[in-house]
N, C-alpha and C. Protein backbone atom coordinates (compact mmCIF):
# COMPACT_ATOMS: atom_id res chain seq x y z
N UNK A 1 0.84 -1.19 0.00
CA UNK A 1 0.00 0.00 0.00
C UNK A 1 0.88 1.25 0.00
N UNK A 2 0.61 2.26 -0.83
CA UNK A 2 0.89 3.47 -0.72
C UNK A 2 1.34 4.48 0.35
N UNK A 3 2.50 5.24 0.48
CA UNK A 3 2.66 5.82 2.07
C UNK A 3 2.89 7.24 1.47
N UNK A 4 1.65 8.32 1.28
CA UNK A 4 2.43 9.44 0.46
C UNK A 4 2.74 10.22 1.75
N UNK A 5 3.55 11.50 0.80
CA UNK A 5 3.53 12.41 2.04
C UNK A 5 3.00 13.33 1.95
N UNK A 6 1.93 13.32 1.37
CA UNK A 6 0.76 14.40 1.47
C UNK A 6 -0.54 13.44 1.39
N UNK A 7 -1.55 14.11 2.31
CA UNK A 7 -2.56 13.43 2.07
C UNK A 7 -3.92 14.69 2.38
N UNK A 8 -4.97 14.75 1.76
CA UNK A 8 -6.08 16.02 1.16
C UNK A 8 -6.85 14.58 1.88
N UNK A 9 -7.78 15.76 2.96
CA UNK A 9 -8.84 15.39 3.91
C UNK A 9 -10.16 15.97 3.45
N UNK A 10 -10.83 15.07 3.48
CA UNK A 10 -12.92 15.31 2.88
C UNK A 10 -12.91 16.84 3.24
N UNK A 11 -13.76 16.80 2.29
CA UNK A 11 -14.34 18.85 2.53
C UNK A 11 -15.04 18.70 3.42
N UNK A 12 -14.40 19.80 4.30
CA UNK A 12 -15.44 20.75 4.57
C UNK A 12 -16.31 22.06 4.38
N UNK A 13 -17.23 22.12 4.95
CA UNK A 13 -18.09 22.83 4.82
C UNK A 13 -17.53 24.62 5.35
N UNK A 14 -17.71 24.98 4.61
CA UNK A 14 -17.54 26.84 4.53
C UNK A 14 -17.99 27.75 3.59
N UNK A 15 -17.60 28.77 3.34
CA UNK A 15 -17.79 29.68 2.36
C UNK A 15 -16.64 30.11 1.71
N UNK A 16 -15.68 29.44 0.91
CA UNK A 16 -15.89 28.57 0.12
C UNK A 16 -15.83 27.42 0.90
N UNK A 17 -16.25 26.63 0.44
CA UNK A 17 -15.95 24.48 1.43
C UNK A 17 -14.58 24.56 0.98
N UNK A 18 -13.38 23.47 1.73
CA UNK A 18 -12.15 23.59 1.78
C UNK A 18 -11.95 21.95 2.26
N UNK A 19 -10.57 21.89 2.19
CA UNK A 19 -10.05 20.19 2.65
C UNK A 19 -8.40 21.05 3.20
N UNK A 20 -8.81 19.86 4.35
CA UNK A 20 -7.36 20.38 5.29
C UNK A 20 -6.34 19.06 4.19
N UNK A 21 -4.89 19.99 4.23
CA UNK A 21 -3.88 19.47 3.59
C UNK A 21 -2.90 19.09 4.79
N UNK A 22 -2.79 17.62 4.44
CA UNK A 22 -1.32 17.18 5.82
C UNK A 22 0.04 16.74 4.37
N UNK A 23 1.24 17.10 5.31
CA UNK A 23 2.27 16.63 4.53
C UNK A 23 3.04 16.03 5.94
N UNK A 24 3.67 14.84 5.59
CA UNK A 24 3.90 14.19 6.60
C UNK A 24 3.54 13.84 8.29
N UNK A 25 1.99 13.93 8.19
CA UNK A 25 1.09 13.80 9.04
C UNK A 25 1.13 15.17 9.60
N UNK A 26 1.40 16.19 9.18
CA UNK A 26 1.45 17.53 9.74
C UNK A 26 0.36 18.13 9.11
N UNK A 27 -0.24 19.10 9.94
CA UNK A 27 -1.17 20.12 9.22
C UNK A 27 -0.75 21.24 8.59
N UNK A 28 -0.94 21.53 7.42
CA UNK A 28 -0.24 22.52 6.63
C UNK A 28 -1.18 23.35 6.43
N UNK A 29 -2.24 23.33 6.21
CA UNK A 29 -3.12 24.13 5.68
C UNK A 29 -4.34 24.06 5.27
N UNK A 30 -5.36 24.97 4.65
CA UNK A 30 -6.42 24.66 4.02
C UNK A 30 -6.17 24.24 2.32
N UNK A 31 -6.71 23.73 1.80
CA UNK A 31 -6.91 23.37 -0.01
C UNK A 31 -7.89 23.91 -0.09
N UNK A 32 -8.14 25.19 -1.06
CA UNK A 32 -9.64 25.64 -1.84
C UNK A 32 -9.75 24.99 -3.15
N UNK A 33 -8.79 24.70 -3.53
CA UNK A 33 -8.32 24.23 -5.24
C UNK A 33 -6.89 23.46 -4.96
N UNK A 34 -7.26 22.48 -6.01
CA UNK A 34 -6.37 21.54 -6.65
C UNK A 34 -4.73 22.62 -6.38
N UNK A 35 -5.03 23.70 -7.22
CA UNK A 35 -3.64 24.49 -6.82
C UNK A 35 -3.19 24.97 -5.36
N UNK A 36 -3.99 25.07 -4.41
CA UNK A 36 -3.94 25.11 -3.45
C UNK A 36 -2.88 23.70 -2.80
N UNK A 37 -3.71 22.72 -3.22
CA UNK A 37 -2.81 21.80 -3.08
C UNK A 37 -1.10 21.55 -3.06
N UNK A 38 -1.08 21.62 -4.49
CA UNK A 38 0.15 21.86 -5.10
C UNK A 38 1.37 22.86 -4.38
N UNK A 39 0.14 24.02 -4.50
CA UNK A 39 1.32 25.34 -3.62
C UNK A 39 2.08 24.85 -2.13
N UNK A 40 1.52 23.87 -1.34
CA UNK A 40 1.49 23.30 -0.17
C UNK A 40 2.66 22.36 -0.28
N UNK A 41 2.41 21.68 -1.14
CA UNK A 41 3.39 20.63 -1.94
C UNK A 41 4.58 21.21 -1.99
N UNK A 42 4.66 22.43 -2.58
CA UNK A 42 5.65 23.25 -3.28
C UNK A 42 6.46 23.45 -2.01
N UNK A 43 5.63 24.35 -0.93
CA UNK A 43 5.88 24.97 0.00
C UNK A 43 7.03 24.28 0.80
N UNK A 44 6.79 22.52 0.88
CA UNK A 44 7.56 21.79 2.13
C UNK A 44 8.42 20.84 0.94
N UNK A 45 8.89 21.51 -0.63
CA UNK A 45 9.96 20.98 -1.52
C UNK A 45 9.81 19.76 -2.01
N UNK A 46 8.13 19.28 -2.44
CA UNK A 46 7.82 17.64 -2.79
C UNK A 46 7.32 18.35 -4.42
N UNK A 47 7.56 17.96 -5.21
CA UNK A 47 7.20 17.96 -6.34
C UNK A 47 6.23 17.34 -6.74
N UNK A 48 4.86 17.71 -7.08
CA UNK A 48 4.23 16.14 -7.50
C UNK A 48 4.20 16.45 -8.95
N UNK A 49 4.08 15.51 -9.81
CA UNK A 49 3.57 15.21 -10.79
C UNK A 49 2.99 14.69 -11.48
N UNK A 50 1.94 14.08 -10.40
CA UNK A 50 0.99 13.43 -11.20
C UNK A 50 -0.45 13.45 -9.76
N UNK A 51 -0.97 14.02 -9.73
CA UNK A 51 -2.03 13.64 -8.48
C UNK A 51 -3.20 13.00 -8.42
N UNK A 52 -3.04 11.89 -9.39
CA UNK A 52 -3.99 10.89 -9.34
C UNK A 52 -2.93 9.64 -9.05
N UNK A 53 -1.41 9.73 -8.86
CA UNK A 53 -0.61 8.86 -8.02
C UNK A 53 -0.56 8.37 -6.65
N UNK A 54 -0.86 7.31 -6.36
CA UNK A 54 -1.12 7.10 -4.94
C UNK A 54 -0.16 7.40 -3.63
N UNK A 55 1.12 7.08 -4.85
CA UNK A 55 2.42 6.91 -4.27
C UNK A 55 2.68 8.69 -4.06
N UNK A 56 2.10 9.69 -4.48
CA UNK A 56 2.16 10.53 -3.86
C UNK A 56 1.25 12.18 -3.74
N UNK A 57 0.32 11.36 -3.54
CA UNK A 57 -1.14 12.04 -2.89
C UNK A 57 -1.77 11.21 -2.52
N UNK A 58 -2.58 11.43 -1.17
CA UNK A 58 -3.60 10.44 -1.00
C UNK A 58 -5.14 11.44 -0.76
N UNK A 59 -5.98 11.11 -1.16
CA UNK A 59 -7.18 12.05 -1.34
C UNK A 59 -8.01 10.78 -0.14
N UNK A 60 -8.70 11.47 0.77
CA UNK A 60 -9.87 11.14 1.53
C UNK A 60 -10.76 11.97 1.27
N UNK A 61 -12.21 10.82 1.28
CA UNK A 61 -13.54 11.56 1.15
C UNK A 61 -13.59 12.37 -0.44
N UNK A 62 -13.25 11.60 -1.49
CA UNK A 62 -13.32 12.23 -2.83
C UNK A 62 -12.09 12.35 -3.34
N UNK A 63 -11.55 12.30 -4.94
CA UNK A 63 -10.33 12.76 -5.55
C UNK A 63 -10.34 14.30 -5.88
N UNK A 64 -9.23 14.92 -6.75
CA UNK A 64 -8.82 15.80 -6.96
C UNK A 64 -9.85 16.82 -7.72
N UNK A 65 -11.06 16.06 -8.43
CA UNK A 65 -12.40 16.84 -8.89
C UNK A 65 -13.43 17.05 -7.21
N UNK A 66 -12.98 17.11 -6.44
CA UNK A 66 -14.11 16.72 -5.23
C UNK A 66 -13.96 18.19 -4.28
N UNK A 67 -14.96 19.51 -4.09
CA UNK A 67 -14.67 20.50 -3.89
C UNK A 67 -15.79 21.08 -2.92
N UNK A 68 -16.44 20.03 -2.90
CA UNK A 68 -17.95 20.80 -2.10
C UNK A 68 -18.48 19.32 -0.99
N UNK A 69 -19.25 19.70 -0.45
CA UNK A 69 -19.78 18.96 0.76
C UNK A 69 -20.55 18.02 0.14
N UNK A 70 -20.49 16.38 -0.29
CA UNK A 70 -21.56 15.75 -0.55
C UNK A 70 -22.80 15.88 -0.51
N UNK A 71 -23.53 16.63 0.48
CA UNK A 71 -24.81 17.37 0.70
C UNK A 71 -25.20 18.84 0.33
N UNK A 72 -23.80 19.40 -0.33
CA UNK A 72 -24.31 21.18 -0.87
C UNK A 72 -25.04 20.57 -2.24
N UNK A 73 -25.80 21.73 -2.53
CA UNK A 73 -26.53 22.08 -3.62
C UNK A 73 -25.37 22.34 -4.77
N UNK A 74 -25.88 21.76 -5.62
CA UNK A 74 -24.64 22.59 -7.11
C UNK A 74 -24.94 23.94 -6.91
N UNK A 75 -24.27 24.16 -7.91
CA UNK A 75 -23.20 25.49 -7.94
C UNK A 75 -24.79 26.65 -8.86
N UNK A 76 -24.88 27.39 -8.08
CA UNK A 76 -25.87 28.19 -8.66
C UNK A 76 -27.06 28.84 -7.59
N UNK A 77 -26.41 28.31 -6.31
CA UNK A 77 -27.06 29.00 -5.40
C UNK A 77 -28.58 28.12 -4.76
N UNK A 78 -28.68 26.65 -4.99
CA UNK A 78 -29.84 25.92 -4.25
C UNK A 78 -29.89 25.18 -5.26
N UNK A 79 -30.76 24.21 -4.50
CA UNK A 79 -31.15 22.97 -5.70
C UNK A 79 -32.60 23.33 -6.29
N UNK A 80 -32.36 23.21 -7.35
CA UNK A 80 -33.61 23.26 -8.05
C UNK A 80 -35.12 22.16 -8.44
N UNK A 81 -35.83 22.58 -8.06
CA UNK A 81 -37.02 21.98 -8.13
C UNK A 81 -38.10 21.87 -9.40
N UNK A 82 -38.24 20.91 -9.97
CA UNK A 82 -38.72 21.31 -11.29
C UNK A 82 -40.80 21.11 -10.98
N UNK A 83 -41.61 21.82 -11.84
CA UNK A 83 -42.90 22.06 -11.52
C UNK A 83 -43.11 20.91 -12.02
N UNK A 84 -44.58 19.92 -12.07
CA UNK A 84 -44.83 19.41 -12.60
C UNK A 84 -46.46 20.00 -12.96
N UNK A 85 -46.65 20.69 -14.40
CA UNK A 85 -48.10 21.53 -14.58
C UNK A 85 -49.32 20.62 -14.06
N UNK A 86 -49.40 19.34 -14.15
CA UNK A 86 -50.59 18.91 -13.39
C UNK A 86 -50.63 18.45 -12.11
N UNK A 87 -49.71 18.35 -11.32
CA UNK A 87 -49.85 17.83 -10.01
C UNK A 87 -49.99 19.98 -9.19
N UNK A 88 -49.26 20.41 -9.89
CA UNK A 88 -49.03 21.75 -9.77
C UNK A 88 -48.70 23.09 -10.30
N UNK A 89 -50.07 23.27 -11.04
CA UNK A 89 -49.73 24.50 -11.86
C UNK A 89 -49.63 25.67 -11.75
N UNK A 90 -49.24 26.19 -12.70
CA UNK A 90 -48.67 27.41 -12.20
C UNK A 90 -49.43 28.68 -11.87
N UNK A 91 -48.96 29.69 -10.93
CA UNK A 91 -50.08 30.13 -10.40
C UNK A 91 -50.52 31.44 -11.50
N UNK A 92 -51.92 31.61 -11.10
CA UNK A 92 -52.37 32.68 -12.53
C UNK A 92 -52.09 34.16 -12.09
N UNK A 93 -50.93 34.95 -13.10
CA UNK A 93 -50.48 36.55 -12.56
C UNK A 93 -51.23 37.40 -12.28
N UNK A 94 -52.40 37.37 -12.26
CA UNK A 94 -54.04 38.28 -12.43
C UNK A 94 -54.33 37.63 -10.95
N UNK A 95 -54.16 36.87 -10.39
CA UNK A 95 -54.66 36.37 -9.02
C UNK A 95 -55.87 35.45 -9.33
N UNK A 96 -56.54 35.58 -10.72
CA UNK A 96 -57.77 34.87 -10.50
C UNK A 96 -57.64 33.60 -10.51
N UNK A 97 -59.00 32.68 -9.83
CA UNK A 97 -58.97 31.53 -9.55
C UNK A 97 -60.21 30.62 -10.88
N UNK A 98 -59.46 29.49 -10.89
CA UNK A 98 -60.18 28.98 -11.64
C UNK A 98 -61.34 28.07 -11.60
């Protein structure tokens, strides 16, 4: 098994959501972005080049596309709800009833 020396911890939840970055079981920092990552990397002289390598990144709770809380809404400000016109139509702009 794989022993990297960085390893990107599940998001959390914020404004923006973030993943704490360890490099040799140390806490280094927050990750907002993939480059975030990297810069961290940079910071303590590990080069990566490839971060879908096990041998040196290890991603918990999601890979390197993984940026938001399993339970946030996509990106656009809430989840969207679609009408369905006969269980629930739409309401009439005049107020009148039918």
């Amino acid at each position: 098994m794989a022993n990297p020396r960085i390893t990107v911890l599940g998001v959390q939840p914020g404004h923006p959501p973030f993943r704490i970055v360890e490099i040799d079981g140390e806490v280094v920092g927050k990750a907002k972005t993939v480059t975030d990552v990297l810069d961290a990397a940079a910071m303590a002289g590990i080069t990566v080049r490839d971060l879908d390598d096990p041998d040196a990144v290890r991603w918990v709770g999601g890979d390197k596309f993984t940026w938001r809380p399993a339970d946030a809404p996509a990106a656009g400000g809430g989840a969207e709800r679609l009408v369905d016109p006969v269980q629930e139509p739409l309401a009439d702009p005049g107020g009148a009833t039918g």
